[in-house]
PDB file of N, CA and C in Angstrom:
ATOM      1  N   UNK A   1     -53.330-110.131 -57.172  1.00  0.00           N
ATOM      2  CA  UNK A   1     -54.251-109.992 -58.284  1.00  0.00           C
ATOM      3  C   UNK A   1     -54.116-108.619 -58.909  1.00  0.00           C
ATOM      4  N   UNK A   2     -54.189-107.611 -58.201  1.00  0.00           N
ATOM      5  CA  UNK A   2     -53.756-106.389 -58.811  1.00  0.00           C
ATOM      6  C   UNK A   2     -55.053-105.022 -58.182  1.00  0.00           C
ATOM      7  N   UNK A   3     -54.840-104.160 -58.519  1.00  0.00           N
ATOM      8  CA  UNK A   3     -55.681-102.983 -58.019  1.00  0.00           C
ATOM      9  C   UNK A   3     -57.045-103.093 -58.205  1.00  0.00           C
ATOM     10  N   UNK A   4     -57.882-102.732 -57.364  1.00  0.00           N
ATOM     11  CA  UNK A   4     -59.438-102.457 -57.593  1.00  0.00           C
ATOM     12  C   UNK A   4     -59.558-101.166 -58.116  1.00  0.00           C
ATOM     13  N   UNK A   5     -59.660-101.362 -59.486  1.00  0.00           N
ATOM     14  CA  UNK A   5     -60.038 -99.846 -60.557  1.00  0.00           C
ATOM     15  C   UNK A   5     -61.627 -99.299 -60.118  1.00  0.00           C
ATOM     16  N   UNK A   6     -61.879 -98.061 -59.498  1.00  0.00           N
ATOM     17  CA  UNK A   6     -63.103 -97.805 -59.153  1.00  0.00           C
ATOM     18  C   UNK A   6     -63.214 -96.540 -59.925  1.00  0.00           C
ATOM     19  N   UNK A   7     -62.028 -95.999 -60.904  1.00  0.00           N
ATOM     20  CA  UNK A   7     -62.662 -95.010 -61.185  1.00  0.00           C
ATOM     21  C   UNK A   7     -62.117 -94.673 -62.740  1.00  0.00           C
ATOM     22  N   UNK A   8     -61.934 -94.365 -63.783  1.00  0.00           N
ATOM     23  CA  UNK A   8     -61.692 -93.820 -65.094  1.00  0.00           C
ATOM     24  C   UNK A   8     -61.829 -94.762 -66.026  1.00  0.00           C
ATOM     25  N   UNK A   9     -61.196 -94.584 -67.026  1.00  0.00           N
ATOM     26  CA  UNK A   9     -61.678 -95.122 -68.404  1.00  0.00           C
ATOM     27  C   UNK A   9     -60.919 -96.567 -68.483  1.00  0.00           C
ATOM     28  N   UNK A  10     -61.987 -97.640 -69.226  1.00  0.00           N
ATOM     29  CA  UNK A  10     -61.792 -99.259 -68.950  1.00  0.00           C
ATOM     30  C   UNK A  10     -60.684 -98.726 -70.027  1.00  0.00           C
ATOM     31  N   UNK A  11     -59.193 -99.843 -69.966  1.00  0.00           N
ATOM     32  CA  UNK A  11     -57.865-100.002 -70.503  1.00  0.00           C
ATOM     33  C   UNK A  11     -57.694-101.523 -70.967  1.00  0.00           C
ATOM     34  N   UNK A  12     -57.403-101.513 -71.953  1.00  0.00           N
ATOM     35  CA  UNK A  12     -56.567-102.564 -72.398  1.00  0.00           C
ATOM     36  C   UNK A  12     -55.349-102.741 -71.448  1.00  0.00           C
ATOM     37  N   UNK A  13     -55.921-104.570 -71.272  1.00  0.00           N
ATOM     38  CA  UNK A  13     -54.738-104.728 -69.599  1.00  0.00           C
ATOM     39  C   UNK A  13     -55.658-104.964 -68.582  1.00  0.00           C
ATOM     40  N   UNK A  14     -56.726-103.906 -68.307  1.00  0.00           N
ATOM     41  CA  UNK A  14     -57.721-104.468 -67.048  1.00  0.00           C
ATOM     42  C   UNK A  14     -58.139-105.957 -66.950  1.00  0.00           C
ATOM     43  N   UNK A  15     -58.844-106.211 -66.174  1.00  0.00           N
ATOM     44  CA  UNK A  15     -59.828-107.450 -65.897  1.00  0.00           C
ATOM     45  C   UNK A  15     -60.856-107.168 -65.167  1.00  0.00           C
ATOM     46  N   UNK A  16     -61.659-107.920 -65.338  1.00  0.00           N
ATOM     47  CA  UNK A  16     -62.606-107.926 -65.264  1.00  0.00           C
ATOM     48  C   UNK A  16     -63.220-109.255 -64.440  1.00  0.00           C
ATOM     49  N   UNK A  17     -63.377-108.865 -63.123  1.00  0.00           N
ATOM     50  CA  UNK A  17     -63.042-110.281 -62.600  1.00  0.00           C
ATOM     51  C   UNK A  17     -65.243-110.508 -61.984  1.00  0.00           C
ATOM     52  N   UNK A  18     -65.782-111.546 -62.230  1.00  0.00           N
ATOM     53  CA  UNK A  18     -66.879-111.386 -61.945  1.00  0.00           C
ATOM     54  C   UNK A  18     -67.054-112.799 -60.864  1.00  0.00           C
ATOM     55  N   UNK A  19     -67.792-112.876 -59.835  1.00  0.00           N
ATOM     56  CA  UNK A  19     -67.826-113.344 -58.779  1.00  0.00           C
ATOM     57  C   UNK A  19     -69.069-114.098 -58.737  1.00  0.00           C
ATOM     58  N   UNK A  20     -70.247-115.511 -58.148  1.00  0.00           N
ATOM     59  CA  UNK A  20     -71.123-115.945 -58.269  1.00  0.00           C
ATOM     60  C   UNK A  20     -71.839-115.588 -56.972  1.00  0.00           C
ATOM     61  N   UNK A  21     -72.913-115.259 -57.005  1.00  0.00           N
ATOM     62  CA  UNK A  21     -73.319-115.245 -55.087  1.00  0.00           C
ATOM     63  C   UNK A  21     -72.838-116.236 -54.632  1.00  0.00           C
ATOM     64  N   UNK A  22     -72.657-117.144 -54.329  1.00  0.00           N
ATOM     65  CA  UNK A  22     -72.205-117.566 -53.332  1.00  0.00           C
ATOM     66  C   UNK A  22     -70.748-117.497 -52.806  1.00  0.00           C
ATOM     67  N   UNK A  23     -70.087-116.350 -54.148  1.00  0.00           N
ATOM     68  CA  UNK A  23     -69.041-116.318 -53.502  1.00  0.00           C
ATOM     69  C   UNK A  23     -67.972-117.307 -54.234  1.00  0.00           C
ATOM     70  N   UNK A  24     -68.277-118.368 -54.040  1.00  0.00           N
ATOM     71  CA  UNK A  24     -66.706-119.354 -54.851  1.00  0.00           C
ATOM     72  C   UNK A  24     -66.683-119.168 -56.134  1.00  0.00           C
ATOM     73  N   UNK A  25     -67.443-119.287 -57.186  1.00  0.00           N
ATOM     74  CA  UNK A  25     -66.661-119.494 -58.401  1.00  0.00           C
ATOM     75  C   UNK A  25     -66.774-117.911 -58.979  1.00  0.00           C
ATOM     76  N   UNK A  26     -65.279-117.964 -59.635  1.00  0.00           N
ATOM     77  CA  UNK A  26     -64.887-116.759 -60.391  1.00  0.00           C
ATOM     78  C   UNK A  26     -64.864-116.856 -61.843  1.00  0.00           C
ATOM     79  N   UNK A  27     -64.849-115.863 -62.197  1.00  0.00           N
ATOM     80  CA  UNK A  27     -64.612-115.664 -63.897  1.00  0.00           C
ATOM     81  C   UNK A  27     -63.670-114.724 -64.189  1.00  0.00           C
ATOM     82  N   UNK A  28     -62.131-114.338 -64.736  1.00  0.00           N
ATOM     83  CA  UNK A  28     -62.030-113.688 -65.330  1.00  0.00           C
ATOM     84  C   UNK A  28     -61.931-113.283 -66.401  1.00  0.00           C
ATOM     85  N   UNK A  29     -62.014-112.115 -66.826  1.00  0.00           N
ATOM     86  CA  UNK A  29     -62.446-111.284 -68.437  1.00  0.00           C
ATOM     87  C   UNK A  29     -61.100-110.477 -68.631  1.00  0.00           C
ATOM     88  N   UNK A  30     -60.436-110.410 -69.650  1.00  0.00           N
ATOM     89  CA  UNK A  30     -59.542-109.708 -70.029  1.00  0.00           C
ATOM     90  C   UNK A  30     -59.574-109.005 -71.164  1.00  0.00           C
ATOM     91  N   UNK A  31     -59.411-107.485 -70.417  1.00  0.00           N
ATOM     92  CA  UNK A  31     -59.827-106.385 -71.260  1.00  0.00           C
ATOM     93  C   UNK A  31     -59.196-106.083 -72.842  1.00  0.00           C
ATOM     94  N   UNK A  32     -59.296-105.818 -73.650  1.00  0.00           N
ATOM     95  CA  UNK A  32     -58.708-105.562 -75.189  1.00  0.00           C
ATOM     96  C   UNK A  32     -59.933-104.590 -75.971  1.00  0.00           C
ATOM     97  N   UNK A  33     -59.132-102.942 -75.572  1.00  0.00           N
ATOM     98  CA  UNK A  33     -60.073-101.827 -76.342  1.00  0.00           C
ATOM     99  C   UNK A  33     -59.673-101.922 -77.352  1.00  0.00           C
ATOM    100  N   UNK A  34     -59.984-101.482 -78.803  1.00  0.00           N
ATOM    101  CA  UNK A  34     -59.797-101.242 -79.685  1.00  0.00           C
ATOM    102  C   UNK A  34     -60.614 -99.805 -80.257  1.00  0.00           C
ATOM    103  N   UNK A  35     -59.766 -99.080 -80.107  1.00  0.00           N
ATOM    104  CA  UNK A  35     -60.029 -97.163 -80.013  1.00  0.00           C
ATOM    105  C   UNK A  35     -60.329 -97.663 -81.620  1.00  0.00           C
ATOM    106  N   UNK A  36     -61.816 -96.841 -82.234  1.00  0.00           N
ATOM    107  CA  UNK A  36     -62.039 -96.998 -83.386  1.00  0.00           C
ATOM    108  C   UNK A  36     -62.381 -95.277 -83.544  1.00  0.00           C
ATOM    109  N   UNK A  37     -63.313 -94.750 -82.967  1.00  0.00           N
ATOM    110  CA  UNK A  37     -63.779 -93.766 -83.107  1.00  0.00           C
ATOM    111  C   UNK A  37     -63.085 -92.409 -82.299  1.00  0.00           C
ATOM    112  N   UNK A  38     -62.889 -91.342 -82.942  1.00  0.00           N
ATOM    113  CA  UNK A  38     -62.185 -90.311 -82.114  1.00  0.00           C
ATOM    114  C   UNK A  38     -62.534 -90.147 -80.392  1.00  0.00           C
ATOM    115  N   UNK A  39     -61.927 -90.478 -79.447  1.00  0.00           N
ATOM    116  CA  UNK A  39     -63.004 -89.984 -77.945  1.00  0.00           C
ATOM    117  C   UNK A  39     -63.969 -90.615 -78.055  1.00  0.00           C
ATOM    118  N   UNK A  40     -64.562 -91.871 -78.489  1.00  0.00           N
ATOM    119  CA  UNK A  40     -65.613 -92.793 -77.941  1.00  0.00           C
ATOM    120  C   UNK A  40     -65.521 -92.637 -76.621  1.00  0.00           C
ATOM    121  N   UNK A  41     -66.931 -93.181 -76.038  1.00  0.00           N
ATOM    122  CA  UNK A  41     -66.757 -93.377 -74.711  1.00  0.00           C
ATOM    123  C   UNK A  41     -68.120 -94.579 -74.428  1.00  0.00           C
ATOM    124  N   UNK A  42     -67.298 -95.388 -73.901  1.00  0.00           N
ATOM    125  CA  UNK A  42     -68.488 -96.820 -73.628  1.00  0.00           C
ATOM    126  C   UNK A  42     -68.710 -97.370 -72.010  1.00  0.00           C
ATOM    127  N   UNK A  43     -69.986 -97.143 -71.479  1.00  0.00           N
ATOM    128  CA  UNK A  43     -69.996 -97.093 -70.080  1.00  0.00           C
ATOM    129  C   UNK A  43     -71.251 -97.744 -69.674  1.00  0.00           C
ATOM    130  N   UNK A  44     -71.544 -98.400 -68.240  1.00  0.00           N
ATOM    131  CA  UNK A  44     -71.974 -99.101 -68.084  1.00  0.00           C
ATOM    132  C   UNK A  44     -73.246 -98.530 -67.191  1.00  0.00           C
ATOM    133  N   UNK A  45     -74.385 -98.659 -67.198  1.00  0.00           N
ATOM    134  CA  UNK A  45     -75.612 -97.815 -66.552  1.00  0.00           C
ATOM    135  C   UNK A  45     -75.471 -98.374 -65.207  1.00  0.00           C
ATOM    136  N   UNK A  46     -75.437 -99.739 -65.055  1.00  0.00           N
ATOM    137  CA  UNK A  46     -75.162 -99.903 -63.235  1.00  0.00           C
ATOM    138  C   UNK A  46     -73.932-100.147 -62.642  1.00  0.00           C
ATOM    139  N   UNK A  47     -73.877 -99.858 -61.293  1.00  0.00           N
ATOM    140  CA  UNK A  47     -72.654 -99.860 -60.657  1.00  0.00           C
ATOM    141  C   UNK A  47     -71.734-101.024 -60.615  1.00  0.00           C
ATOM    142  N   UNK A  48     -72.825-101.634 -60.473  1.00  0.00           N
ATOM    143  CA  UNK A  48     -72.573-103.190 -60.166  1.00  0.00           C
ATOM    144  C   UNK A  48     -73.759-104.102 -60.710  1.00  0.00           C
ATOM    145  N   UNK A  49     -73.372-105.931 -61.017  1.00  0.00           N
ATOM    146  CA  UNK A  49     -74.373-106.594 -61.553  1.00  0.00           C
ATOM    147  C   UNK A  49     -74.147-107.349 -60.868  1.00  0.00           C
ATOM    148  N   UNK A  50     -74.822-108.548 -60.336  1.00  0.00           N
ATOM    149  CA  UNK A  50     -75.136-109.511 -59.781  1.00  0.00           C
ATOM    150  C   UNK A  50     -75.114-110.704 -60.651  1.00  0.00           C
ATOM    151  N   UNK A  51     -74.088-111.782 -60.568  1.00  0.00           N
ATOM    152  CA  UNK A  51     -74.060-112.361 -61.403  1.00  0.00           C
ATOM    153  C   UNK A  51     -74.612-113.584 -60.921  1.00  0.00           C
ATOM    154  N   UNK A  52     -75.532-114.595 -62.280  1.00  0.00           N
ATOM    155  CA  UNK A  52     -76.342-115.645 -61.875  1.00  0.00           C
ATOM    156  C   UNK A  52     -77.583-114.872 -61.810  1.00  0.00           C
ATOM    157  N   UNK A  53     -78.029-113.461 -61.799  1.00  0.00           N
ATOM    158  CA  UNK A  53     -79.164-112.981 -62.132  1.00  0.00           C
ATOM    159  C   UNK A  53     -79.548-112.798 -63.553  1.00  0.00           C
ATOM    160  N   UNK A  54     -80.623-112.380 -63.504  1.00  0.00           N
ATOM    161  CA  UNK A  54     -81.454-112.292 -64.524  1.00  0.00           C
ATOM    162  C   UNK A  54     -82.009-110.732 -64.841  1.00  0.00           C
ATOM    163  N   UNK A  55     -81.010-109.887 -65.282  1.00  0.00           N
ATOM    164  CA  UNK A  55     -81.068-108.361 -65.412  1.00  0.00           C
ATOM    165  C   UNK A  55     -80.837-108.203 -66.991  1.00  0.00           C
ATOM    166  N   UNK A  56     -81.731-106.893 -67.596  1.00  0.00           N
ATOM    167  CA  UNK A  56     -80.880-106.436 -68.852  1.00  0.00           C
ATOM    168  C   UNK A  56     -79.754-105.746 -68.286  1.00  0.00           C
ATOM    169  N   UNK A  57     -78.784-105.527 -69.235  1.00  0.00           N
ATOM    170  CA  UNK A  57     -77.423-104.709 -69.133  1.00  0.00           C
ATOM    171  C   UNK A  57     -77.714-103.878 -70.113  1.00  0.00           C
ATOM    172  N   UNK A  58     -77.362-102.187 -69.451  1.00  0.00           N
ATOM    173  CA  UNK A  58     -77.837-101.735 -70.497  1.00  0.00           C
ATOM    174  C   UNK A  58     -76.161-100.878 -70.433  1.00  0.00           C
ATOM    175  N   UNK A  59     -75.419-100.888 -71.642  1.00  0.00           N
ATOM    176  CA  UNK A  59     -74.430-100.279 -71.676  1.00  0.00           C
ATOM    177  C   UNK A  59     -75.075 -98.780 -72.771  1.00  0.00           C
ATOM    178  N   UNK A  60     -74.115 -97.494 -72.618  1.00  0.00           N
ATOM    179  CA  UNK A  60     -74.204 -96.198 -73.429  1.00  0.00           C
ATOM    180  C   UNK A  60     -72.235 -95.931 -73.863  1.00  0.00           C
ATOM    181  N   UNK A  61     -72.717 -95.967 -75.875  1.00  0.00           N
ATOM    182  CA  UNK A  61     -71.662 -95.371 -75.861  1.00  0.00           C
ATOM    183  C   UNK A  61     -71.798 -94.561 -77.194  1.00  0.00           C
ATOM    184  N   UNK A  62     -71.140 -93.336 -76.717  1.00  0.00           N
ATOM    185  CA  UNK A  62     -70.843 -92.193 -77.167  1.00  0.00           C
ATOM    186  C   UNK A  62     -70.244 -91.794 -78.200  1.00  0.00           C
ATOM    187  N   UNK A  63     -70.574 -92.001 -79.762  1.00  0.00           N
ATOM    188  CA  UNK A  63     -69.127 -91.378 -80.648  1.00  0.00           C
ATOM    189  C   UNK A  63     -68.475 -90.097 -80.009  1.00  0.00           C
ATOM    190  N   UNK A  64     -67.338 -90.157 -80.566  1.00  0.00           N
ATOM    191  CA  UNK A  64     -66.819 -89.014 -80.434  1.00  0.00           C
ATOM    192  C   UNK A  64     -66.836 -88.188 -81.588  1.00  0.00           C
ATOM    193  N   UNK A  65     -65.715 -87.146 -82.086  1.00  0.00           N
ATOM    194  CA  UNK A  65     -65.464 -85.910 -82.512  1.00  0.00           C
ATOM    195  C   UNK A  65     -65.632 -86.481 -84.488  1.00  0.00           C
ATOM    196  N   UNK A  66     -65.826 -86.350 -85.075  1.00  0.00           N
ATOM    197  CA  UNK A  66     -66.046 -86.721 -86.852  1.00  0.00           C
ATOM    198  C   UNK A  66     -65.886 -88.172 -86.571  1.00  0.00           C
ATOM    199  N   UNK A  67     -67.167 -88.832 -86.249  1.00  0.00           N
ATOM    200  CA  UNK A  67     -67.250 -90.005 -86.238  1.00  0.00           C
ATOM    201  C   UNK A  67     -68.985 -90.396 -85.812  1.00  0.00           C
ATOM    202  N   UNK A  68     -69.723 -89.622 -87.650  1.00  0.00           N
ATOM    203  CA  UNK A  68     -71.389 -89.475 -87.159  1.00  0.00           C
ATOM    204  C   UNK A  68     -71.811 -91.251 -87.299  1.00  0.00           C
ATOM    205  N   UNK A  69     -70.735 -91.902 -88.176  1.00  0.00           N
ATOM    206  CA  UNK A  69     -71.319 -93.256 -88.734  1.00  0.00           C
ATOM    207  C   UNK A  69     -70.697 -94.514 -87.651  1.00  0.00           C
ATOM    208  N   UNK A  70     -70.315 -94.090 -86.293  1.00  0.00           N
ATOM    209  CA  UNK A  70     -70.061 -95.143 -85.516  1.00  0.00           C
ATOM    210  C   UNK A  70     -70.858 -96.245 -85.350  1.00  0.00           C
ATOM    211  N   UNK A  71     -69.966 -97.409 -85.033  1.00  0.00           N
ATOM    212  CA  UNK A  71     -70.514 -98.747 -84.651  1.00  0.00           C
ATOM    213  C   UNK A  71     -70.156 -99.237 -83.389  1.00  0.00           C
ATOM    214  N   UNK A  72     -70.641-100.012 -82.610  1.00  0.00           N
ATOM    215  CA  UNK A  72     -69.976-100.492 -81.704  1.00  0.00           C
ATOM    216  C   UNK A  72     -70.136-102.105 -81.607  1.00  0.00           C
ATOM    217  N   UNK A  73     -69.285-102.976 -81.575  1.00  0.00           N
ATOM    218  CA  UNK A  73     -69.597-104.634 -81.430  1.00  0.00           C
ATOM    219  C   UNK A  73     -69.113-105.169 -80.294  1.00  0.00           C
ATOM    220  N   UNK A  74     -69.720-105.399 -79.325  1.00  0.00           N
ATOM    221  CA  UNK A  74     -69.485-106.113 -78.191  1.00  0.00           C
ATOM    222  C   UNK A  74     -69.458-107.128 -78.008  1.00  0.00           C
ATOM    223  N   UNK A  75     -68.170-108.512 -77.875  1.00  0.00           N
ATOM    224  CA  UNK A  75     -68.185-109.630 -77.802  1.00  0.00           C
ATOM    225  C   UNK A  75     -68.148-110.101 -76.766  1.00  0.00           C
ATOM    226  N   UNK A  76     -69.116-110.999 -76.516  1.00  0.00           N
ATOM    227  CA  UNK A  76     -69.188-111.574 -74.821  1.00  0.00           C
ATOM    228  C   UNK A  76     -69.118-113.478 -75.254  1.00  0.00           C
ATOM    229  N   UNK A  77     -67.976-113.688 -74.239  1.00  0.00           N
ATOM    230  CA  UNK A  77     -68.123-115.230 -74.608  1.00  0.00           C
ATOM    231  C   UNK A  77     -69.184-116.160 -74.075  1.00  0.00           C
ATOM    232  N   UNK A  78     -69.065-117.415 -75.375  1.00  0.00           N
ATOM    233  CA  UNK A  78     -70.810-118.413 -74.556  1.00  0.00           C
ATOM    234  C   UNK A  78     -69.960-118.441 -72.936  1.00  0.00           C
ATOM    235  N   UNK A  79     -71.027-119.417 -71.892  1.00  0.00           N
ATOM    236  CA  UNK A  79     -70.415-119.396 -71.259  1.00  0.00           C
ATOM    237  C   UNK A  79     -71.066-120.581 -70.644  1.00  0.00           C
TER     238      UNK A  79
END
């Protein structure tokens, strides 16, 4: 399957592999950044989520350097 990324900036190429409690069924997500803003930075407040729960997700992201009018659009598929 490939390396457990535990540490730097999400890449176009990663996955994103999410797991159900009980363990059997998987999902994977395949990563595609699209660098818009100089040094953005988009990161996730918890370590980990529990999937099949019922949590907000609260993501923070950062313009970077001459980029006061940033946007960010996050597409998550139905599922």
């Amino acid at each position: 399957m490939g390396t457990v990324k535990t540490e730097g900036d999400v890449m176009t190429g990663d996955h994103l592999l999410v797991t159900a409690a009980d363990g059997k069924a998987t999902r994977t997500y395949h990563i595609l950044v699209q660098p818009m803003a100089l040094a953005g930075r988009l990161r996730l407040q918890q370590d980990s989520v529990t999937a099949g729960t019922k949590r907000d997700l609260t993501l923070y992201y950062t313009a970077g350097q001459r980029s006061p009018d940033a946007s960010v659009r996050i597409y998550l598929p139905r599922v």
